[in-house]
C-alpha atoms as a PDB file:
ATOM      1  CA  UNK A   1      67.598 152.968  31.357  1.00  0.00           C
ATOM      2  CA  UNK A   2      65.829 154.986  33.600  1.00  0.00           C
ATOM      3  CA  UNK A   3      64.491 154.124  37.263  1.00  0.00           C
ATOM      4  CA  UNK A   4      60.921 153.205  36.177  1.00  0.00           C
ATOM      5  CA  UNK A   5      62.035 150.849  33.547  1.00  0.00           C
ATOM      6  CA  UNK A   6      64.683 149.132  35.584  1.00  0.00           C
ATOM      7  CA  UNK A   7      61.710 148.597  38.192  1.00  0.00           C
ATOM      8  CA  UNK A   8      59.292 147.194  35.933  1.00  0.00           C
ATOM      9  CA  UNK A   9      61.414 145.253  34.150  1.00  0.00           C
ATOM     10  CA  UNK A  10      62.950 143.961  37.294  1.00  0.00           C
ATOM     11  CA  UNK A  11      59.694 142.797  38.424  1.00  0.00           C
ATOM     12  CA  UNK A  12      58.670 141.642  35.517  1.00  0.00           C
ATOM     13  CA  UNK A  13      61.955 139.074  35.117  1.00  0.00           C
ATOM     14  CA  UNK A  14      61.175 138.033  39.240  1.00  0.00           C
ATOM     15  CA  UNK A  15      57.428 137.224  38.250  1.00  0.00           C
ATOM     16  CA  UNK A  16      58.765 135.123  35.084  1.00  0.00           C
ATOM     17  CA  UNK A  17      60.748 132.946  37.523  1.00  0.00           C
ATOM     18  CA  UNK A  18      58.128 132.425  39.995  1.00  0.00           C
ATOM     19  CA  UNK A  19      55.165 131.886  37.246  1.00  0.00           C
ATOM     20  CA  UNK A  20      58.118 129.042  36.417  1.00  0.00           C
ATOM     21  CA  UNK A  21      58.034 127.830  39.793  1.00  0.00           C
ATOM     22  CA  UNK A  22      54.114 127.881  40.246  1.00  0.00           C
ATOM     23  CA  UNK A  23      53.937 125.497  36.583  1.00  0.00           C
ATOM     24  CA  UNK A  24      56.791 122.962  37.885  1.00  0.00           C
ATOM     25  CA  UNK A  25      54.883 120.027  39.232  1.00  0.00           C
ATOM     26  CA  UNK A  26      58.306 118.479  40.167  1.00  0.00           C
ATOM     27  CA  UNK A  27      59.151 121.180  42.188  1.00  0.00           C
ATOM     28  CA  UNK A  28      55.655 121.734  43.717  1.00  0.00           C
ATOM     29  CA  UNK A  29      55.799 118.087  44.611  1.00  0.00           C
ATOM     30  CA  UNK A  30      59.326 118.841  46.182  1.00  0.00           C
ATOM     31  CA  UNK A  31      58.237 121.269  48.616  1.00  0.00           C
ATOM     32  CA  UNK A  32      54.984 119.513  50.084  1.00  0.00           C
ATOM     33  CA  UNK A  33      57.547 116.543  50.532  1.00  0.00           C
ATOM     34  CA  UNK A  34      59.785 118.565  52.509  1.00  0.00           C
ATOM     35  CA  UNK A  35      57.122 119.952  54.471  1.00  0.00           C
ATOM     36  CA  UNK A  36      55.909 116.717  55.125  1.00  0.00           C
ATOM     37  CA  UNK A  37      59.432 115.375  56.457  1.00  0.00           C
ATOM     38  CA  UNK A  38      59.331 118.982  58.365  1.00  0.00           C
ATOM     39  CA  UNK A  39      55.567 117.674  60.502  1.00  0.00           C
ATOM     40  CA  UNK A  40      57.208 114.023  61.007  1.00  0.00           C
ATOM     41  CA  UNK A  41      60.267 115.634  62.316  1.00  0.00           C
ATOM     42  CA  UNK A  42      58.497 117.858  64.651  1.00  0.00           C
ATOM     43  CA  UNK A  43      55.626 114.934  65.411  1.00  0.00           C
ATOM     44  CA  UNK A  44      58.309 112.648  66.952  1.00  0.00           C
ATOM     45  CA  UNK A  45      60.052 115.493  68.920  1.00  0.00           C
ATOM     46  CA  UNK A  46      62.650 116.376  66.765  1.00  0.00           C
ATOM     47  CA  UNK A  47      64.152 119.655  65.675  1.00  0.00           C
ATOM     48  CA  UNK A  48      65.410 121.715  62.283  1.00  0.00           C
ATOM     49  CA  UNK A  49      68.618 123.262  61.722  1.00  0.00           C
ATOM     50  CA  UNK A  50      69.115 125.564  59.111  1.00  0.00           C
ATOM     51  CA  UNK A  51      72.136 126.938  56.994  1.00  0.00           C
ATOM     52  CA  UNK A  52      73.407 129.325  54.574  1.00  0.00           C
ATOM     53  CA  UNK A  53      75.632 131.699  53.568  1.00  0.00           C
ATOM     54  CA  UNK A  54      74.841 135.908  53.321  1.00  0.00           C
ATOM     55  CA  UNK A  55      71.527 136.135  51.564  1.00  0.00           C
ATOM     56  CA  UNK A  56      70.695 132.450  52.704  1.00  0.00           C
ATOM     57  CA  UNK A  57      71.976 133.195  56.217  1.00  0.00           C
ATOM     58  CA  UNK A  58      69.356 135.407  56.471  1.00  0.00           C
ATOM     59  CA  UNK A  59      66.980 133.509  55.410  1.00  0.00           C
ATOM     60  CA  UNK A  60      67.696 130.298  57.538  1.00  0.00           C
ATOM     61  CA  UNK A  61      66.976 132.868  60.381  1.00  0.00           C
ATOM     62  CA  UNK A  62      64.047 134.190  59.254  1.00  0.00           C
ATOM     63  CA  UNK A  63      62.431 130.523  58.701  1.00  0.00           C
ATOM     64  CA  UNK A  64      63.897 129.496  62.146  1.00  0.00           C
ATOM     65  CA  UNK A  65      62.420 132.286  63.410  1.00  0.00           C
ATOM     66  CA  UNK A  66      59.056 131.744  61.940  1.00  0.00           C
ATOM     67  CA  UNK A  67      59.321 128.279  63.270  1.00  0.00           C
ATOM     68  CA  UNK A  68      60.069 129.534  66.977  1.00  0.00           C
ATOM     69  CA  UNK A  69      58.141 132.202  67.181  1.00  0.00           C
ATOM     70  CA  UNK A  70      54.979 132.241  64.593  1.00  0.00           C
ATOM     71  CA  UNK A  71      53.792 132.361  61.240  1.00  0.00           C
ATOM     72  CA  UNK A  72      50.718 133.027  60.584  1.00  0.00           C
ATOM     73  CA  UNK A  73      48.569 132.755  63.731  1.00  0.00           C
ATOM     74  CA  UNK A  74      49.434 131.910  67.729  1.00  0.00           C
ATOM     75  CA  UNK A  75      50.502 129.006  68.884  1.00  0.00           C
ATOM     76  CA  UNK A  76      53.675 126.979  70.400  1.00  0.00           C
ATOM     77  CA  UNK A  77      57.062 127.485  69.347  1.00  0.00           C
ATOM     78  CA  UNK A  78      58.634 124.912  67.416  1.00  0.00           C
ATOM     79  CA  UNK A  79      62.664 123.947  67.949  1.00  0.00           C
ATOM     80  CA  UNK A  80      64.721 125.231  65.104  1.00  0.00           C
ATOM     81  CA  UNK A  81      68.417 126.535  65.317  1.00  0.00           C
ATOM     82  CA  UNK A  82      69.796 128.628  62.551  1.00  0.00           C
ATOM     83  CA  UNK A  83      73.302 127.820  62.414  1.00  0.00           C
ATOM     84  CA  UNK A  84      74.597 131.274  61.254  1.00  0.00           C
ATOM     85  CA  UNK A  85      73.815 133.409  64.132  1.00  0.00           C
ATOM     86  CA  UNK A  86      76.401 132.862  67.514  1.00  0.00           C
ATOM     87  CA  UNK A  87      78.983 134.804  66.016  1.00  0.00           C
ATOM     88  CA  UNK A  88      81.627 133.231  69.048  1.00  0.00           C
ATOM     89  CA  UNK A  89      80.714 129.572  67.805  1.00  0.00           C
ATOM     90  CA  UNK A  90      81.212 130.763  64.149  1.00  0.00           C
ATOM     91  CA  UNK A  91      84.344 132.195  64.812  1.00  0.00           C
ATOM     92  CA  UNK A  92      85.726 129.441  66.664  1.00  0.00           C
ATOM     93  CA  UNK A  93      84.836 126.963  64.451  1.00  0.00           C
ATOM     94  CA  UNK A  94      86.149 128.877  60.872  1.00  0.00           C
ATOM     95  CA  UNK A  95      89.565 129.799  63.136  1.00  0.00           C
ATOM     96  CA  UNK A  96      90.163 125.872  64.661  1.00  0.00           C
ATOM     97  CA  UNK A  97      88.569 124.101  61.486  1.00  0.00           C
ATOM     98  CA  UNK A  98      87.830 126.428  58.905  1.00  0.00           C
ATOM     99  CA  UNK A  99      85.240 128.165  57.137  1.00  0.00           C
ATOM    100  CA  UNK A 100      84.174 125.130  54.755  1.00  0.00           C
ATOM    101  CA  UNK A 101      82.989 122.710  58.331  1.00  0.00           C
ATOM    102  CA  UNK A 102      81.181 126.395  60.085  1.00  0.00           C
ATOM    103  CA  UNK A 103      78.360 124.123  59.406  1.00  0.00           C
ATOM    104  CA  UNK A 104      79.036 120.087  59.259  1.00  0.00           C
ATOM    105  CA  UNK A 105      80.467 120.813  63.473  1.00  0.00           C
ATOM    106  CA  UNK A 106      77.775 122.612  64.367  1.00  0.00           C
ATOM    107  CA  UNK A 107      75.085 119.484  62.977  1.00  0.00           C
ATOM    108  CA  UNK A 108      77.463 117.195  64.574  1.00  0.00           C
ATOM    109  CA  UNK A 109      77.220 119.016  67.775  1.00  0.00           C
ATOM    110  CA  UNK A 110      73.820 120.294  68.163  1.00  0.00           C
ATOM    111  CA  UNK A 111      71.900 117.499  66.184  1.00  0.00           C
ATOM    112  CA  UNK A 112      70.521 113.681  66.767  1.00  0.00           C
ATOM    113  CA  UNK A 113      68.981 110.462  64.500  1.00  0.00           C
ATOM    114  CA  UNK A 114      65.562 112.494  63.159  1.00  0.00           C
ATOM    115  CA  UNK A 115      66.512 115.808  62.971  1.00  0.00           C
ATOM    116  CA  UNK A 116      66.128 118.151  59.989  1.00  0.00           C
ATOM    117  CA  UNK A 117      68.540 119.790  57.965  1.00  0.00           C
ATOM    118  CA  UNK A 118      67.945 122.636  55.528  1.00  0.00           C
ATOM    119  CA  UNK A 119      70.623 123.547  53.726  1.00  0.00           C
ATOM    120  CA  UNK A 120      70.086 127.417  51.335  1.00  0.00           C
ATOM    121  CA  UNK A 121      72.797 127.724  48.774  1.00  0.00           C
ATOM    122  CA  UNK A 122      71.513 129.693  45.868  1.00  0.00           C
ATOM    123  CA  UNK A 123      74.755 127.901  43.475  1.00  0.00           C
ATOM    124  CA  UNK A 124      73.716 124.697  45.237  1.00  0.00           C
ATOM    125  CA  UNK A 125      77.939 124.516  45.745  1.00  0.00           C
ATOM    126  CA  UNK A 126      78.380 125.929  48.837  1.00  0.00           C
ATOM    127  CA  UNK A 127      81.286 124.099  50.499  1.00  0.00           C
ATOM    128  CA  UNK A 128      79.841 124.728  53.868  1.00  0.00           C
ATOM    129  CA  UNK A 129      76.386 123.653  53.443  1.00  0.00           C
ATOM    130  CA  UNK A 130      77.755 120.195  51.270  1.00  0.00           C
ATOM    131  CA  UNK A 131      79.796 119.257  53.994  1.00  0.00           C
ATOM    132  CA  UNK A 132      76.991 120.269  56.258  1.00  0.00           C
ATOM    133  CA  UNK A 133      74.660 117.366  54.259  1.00  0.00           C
ATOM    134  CA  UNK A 134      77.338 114.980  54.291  1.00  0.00           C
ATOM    135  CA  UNK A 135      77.771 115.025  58.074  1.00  0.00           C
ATOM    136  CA  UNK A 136      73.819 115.116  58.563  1.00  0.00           C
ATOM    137  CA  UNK A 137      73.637 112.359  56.392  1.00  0.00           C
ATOM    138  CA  UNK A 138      76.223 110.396  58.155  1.00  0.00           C
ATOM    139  CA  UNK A 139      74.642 111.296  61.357  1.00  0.00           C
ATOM    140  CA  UNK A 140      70.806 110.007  60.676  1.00  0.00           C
ATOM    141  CA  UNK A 141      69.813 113.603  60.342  1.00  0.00           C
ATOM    142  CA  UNK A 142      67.083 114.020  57.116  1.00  0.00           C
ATOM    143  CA  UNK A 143      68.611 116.514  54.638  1.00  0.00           C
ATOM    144  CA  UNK A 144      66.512 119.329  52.707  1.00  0.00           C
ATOM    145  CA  UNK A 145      68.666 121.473  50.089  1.00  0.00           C
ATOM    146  CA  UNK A 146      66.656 124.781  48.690  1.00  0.00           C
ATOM    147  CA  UNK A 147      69.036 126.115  45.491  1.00  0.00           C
ATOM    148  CA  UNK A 148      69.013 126.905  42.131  1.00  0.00           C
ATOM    149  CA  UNK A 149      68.740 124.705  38.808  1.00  0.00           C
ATOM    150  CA  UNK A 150      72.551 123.780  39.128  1.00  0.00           C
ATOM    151  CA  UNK A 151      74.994 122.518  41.432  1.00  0.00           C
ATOM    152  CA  UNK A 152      76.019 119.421  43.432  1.00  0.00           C
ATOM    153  CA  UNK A 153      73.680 119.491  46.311  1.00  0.00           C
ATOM    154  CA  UNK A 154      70.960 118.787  43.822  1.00  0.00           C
ATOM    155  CA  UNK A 155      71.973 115.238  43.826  1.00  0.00           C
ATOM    156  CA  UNK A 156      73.394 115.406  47.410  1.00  0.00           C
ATOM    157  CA  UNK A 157      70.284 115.863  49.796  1.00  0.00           C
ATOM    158  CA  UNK A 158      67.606 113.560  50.759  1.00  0.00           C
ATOM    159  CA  UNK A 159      64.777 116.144  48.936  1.00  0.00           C
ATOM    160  CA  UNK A 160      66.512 118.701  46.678  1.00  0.00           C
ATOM    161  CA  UNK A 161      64.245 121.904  45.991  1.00  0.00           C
ATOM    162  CA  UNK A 162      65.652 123.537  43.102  1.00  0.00           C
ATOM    163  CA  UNK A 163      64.859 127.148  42.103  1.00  0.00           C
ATOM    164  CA  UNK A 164      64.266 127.160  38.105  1.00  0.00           C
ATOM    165  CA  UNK A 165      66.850 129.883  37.646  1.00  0.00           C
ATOM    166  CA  UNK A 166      70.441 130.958  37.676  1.00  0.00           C
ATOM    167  CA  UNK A 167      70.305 134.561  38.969  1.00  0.00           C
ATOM    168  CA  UNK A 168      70.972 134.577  42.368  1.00  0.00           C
ATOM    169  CA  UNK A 169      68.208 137.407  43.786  1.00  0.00           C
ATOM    170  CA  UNK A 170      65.504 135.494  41.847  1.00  0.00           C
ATOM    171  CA  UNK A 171      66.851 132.330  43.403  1.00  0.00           C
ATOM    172  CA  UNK A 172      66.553 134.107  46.520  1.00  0.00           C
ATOM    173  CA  UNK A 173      63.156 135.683  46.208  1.00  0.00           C
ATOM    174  CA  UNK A 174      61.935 132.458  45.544  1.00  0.00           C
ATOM    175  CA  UNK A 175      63.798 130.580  48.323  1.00  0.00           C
ATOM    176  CA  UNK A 176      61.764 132.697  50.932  1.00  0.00           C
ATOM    177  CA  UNK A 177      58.298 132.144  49.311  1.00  0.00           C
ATOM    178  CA  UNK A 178      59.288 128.543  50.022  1.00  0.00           C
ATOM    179  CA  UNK A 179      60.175 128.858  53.193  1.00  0.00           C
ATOM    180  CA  UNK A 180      57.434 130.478  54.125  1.00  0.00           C
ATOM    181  CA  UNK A 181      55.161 127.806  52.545  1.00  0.00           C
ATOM    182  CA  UNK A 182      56.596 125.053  54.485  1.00  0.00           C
ATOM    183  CA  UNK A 183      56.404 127.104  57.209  1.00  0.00           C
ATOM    184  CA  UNK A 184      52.684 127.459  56.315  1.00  0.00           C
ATOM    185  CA  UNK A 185      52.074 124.077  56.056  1.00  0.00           C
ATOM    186  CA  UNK A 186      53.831 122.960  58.899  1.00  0.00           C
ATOM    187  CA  UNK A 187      52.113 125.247  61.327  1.00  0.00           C
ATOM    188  CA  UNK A 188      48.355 124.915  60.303  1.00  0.00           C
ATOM    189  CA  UNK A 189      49.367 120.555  59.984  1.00  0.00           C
ATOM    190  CA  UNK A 190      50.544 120.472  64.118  1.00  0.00           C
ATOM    191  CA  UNK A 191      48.678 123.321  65.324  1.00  0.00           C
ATOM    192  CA  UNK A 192      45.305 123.750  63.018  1.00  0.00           C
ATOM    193  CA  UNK A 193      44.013 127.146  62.844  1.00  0.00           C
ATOM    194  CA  UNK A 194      40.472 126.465  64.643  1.00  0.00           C
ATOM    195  CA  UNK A 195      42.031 125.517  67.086  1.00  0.00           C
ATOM    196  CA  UNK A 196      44.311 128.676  68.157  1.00  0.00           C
ATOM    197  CA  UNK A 197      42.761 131.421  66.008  1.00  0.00           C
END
């Protein structure tokens, strides 16, 4: 197959999932939840911590940082902590207690009763980001698990948003759009545009 083709096709398979996405009332329903529980959080002067591994990674600092710094206008930061950035913390933790609690110490650590959670795990298996719910869960913390149409943390989080695919870049691709719609949401609910634009 030549370049072109691969493209379009490409494209063409990514649009299928998220024309999936935009028709799943379930799922639509899921993310205005979690960007509801996102405003109370932040309302009653808690934080969000977010978590995932490579792909995810990135994008729990991307949302943080859209949380921190802006989205899609000026106005004040908001407290969110990726928890796959301090590479001295991440080391510590996956050389005393392993790679599978690089997450569930850090949300023990950094987190208190009203907190967020966000857990990114395109299998929805991660062993990190599980153990990571469990201990926010334990802890008081509210837990929000993005993924795909499989895997435990479906039925482990508080609000499960689940990706209706199992190929991980669509997974991903779509991950990010949500992200940035609870971002969206979040920002023009505490700080409303007329009044910082």
């Amino acid at each position: 197959m030549d370049n072109l083709s691969f493209i379009k096709n490409y494209l063409s398979d990514s649009l299928d999932v998220k024309t999936k996405l935009s028709k799943d009332i379930k799922v639509l329903n899921q993310i205005s939840k979690a960007a509801n529980l996102v405003v109370d959080g932040y309302k009653n002067g808690n934080k969000v911590l977010i978590a995932g591994n490579g792909g995810s990674a990135a994008d729990a600092q991307h949302i943080a940082a859209e949380f921190v710094s802006r989205f899609m206008y000026d106005r004040p930061g908001l407290p969110a902590i990726a928890l796959t950035t301090d590479t001295s913390m991440l080391t510590a933790i996956g050389n005393d207690y392993g790679f599978d609690l690089l997450f569930a110490r850090q949300v023990q650590a950094q987190s208190k009763s009203g907190d967020i959670f966000i857990g990114i795990s395109t299998s929805g298996n991660s062993v990190n980001v599980v153990k990571a719910v469990e201990q926010a869960k334990k802890d008081g913390i509210t837990t929000i698990v993005l993924c795909g149409q499989s895997g435990v943390l479906r039925d482990l989080a508080d609000l499960s948003i689940c990706v209706p695919s199992t190929i991980t870049p669509f997974i991903q691709e779509c991950h990010i759009v949500i992200g940035h719609m609870i971002c969206a949401i979040v920002e023009e609910s505490i700080f409303p545009r007329n009044e910082y634009v």
